[in-house]
C-alpha atoms as a PDB file:
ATOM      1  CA  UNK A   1     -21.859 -29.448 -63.784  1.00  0.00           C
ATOM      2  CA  UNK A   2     -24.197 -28.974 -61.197  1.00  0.00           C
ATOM      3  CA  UNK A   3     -27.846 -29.814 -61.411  1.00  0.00           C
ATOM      4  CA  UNK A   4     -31.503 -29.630 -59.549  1.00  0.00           C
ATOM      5  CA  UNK A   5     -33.929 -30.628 -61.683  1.00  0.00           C
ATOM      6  CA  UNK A   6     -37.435 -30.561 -60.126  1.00  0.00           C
ATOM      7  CA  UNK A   7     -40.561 -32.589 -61.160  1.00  0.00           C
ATOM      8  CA  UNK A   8     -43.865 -33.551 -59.870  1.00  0.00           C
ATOM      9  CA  UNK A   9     -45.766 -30.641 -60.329  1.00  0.00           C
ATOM     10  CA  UNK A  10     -49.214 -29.719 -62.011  1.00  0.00           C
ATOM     11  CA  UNK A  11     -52.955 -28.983 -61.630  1.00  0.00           C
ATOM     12  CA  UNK A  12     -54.573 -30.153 -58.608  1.00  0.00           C
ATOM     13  CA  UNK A  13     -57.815 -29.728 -56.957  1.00  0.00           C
ATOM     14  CA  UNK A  14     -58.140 -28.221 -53.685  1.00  0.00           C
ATOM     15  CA  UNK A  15     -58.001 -30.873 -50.828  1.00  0.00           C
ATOM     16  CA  UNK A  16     -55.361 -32.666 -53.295  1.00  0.00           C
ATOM     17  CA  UNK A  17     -52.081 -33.957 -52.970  1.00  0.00           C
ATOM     18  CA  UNK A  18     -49.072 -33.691 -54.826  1.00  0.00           C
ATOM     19  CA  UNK A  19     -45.737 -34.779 -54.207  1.00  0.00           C
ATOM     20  CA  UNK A  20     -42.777 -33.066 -55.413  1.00  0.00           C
ATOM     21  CA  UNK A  21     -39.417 -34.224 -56.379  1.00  0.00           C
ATOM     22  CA  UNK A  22     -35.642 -32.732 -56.816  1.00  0.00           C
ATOM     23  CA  UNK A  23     -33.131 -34.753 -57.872  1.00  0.00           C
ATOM     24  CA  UNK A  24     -29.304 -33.877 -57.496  1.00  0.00           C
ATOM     25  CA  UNK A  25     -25.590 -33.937 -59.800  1.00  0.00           C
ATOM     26  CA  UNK A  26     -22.724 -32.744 -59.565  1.00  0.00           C
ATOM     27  CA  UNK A  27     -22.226 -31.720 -55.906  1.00  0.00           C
ATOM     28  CA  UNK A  28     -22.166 -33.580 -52.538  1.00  0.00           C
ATOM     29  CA  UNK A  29     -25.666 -33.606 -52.047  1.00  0.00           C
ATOM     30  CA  UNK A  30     -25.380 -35.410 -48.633  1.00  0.00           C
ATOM     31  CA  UNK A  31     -23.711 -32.484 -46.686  1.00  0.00           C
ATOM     32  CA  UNK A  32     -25.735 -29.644 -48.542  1.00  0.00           C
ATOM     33  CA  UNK A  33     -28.759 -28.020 -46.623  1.00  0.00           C
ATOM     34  CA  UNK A  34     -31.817 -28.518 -49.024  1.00  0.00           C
ATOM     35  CA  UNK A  35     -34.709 -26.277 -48.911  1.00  0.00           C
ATOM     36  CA  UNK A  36     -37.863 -26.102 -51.549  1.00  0.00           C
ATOM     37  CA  UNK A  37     -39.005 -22.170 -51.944  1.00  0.00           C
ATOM     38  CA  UNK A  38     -42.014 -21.187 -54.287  1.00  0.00           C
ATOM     39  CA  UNK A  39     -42.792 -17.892 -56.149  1.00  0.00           C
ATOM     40  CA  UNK A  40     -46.131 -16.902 -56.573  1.00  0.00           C
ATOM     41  CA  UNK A  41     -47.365 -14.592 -59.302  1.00  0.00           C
ATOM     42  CA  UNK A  42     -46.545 -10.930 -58.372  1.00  0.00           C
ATOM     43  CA  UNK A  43     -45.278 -12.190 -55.020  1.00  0.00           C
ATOM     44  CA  UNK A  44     -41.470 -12.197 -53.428  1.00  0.00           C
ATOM     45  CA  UNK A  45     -39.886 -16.141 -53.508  1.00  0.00           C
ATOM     46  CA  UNK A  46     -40.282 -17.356 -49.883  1.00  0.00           C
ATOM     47  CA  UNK A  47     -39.272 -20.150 -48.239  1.00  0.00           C
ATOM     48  CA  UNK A  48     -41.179 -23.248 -47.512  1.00  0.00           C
ATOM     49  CA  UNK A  49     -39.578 -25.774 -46.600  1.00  0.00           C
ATOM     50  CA  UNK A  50     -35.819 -27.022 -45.637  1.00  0.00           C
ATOM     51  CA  UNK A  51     -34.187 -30.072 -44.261  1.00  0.00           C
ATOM     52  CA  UNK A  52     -30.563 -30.496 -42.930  1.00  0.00           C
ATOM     53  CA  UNK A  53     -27.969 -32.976 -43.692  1.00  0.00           C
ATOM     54  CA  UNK A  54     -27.120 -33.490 -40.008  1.00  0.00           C
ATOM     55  CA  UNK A  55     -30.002 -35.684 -38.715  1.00  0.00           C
ATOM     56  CA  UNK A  56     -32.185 -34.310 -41.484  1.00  0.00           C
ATOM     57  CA  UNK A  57     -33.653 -31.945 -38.620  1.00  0.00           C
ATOM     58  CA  UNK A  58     -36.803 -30.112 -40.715  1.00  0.00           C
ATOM     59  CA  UNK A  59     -38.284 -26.550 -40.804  1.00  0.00           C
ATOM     60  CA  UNK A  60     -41.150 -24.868 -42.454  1.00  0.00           C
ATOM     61  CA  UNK A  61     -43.051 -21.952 -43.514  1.00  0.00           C
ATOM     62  CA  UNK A  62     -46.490 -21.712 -40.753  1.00  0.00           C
ATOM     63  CA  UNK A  63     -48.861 -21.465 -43.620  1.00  0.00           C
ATOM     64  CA  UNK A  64     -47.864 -25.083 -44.404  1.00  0.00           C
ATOM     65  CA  UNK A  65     -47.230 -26.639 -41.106  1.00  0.00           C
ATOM     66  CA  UNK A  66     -49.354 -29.835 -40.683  1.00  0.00           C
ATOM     67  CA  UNK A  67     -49.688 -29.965 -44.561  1.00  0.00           C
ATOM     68  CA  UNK A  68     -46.274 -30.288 -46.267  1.00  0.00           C
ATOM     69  CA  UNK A  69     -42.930 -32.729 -45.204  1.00  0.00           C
ATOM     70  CA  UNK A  70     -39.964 -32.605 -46.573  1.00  0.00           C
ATOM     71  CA  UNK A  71     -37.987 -35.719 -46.679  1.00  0.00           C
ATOM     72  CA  UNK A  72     -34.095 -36.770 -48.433  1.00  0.00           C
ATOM     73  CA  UNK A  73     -32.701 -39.836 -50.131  1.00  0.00           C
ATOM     74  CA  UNK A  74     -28.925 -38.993 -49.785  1.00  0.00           C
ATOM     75  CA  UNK A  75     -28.808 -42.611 -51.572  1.00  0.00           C
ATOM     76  CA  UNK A  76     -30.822 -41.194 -54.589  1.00  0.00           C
ATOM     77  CA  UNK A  77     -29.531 -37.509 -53.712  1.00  0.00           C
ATOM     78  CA  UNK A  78     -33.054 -36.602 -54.265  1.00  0.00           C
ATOM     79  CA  UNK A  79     -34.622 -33.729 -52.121  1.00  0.00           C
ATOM     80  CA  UNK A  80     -38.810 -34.647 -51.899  1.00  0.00           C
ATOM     81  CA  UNK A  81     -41.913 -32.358 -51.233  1.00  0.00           C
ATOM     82  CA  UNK A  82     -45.193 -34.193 -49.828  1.00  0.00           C
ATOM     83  CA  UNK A  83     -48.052 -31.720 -49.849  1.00  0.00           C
ATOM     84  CA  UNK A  84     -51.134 -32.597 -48.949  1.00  0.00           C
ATOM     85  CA  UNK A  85     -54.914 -31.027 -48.280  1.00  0.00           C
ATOM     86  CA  UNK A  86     -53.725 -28.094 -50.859  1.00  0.00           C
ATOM     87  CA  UNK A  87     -55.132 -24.766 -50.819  1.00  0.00           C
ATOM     88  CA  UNK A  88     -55.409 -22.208 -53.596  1.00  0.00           C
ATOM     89  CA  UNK A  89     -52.931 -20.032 -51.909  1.00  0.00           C
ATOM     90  CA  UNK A  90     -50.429 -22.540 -52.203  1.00  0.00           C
ATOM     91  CA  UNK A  91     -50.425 -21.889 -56.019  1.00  0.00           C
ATOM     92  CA  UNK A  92     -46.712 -21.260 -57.327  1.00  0.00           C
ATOM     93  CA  UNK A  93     -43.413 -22.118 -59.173  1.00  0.00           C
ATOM     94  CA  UNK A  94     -41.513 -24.341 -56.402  1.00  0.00           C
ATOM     95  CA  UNK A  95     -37.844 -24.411 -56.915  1.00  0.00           C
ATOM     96  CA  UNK A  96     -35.576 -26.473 -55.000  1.00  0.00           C
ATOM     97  CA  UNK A  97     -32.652 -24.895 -53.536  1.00  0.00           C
ATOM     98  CA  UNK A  98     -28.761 -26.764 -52.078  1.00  0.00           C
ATOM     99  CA  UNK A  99     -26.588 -24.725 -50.205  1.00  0.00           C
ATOM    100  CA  UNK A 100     -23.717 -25.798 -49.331  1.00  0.00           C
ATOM    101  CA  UNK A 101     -20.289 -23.730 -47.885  1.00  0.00           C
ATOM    102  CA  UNK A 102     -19.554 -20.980 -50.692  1.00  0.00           C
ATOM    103  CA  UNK A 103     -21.976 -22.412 -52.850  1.00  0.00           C
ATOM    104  CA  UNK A 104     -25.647 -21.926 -53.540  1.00  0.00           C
ATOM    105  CA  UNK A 105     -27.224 -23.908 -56.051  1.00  0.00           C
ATOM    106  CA  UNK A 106     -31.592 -23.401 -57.858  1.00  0.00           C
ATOM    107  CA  UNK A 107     -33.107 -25.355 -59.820  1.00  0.00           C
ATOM    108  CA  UNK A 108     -35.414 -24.783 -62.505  1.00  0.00           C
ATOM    109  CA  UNK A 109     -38.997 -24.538 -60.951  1.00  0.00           C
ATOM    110  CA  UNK A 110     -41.888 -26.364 -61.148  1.00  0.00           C
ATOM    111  CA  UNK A 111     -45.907 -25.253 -61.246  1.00  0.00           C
ATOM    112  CA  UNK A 112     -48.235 -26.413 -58.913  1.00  0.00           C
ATOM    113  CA  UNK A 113     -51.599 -25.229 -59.506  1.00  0.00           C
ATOM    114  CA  UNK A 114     -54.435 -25.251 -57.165  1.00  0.00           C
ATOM    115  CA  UNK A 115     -57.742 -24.950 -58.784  1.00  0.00           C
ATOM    116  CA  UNK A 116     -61.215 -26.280 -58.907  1.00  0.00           C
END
């Protein structure tokens, strides 16, 4: 049975730092493309993040350049989100996301909330 189970999330002044965390089953995680998306209240899911398994080459969303990095532990088959200096717009449900050929796998979400 396949499985992405997020954590890390919660409340978080602005200027704060949170780091998020997905961990993997039931799939080869190390050849699946990972990628973190977030939803936003009345807003379409977008993507923020992804990371590749061949040389782990990265990509991101501009509005988050400078301030997120995605990493992988293919050892711990754990996809990771460091976010730092967060902004209000950055408030969301993040979901991490493995795609792999015919597949395409979500996990459950997790809030982050940005808020003084």
């Amino acid at each position: 049975q396949v499985r992405l189970v997020e954590s890390g999330g919660g409340l978080v002044q602005p200027g704060g730092s949170l780091r998020l965390s997905c961990v993997a089953s039931g799939f080869t995680f190390s050849s699946a493309i990972m990628s973190w998306y977030r939803q936003a209240p009345g807003k379409e899911r977008e993507l923020v993040a992804s990371i590749s398994f061949i040389r782990s080459s990265t990509n991101y969303v501009d509005s988050v350049k400078g301030r997120f990095t995605i990493s992988r532990d293919n050892a711990k088959n754990t996809v990771y989100l460091q976010m730092i200096n967060l902004k209000p717009e950055d408030t969301a449900v993040y979901y991490c996301k493995a795609v792999q050929i015919g597949a395409v796998y979500w996990g459950q979400g997790t809030q982050v909330t940005v808020s003084s």
